[in-house]
Protein backbone atom coordinates (compact mmCIF):
# COMPACT_ATOMS: atom_id res chain seq x y z
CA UNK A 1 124.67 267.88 171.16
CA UNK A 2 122.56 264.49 171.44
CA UNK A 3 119.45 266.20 172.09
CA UNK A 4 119.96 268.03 168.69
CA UNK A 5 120.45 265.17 166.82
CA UNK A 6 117.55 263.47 168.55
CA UNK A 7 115.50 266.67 167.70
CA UNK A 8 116.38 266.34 164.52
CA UNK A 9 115.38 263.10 163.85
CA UNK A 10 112.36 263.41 165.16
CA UNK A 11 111.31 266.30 162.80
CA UNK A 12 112.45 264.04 159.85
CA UNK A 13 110.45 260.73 161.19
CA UNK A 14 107.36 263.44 161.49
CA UNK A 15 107.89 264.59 157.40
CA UNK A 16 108.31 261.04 156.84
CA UNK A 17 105.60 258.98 157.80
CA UNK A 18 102.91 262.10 156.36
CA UNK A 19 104.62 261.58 153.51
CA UNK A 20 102.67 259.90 150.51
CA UNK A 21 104.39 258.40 147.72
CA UNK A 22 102.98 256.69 144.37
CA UNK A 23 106.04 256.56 143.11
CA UNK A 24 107.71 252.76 144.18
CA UNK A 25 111.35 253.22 143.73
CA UNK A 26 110.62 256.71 145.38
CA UNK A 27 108.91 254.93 147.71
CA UNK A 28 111.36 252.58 148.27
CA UNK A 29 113.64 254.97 148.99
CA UNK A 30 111.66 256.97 151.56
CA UNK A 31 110.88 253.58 153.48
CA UNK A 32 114.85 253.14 153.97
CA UNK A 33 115.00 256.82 155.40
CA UNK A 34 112.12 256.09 157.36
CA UNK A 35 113.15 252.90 159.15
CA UNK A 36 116.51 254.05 159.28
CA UNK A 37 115.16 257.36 161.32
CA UNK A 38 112.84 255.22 163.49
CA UNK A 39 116.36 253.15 164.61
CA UNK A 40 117.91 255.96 165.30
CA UNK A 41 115.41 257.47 167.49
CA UNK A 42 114.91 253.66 169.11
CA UNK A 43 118.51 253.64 170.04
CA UNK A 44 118.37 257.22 171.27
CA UNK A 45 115.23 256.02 173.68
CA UNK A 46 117.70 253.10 175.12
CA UNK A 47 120.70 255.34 175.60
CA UNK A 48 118.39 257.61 177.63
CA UNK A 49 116.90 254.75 179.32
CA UNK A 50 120.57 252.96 179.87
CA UNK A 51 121.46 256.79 181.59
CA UNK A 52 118.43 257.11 183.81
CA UNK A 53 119.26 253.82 185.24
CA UNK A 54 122.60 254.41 185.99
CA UNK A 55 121.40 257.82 187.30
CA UNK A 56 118.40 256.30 189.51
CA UNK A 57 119.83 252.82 190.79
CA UNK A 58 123.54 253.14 190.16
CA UNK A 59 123.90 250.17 188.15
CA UNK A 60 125.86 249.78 184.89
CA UNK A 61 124.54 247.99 182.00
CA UNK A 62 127.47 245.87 181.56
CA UNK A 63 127.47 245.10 185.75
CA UNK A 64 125.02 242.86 187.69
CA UNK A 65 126.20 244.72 190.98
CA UNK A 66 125.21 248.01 192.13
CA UNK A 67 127.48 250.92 193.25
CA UNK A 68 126.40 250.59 196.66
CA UNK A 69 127.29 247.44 196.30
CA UNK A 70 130.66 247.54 196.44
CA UNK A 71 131.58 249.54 199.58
């Protein structure tokens, strides 16, 4: 369901930064969606980064110890 969301927002940060406004309120407006898109797909990025390292080294972001670690 993530990777539809993150699809998502990708297709709306595309639409958005093409976009050309004159109007500034409009404008205004359209830089909230944008930055608030581009956070979105930042924190998407780190989730997948926080999973690949817990896939590839076995290490938690909130532990300093790895899996292997332990036994």
């Amino acid at each position: 369901m993530e990777k539809r969301h993150g699809a998502r927002f990708l297709k709306m940060f595309a639409f958005l930064s093409r976009k050309k406004i004159e109007d500034f309120q409009q404008g205004l407006v359209y830089d909230f969606l944008y930055y608030t898109v581009l956070s979105e797909i930042k924190s998407l990025r780190l989730k997948a980064f926080e999973l690949k390292k817990i896939l590839r080294h076995g290490v938690f972001p909130t532990q300093k110890k790895s899996l292997e670690s332990l036994y």
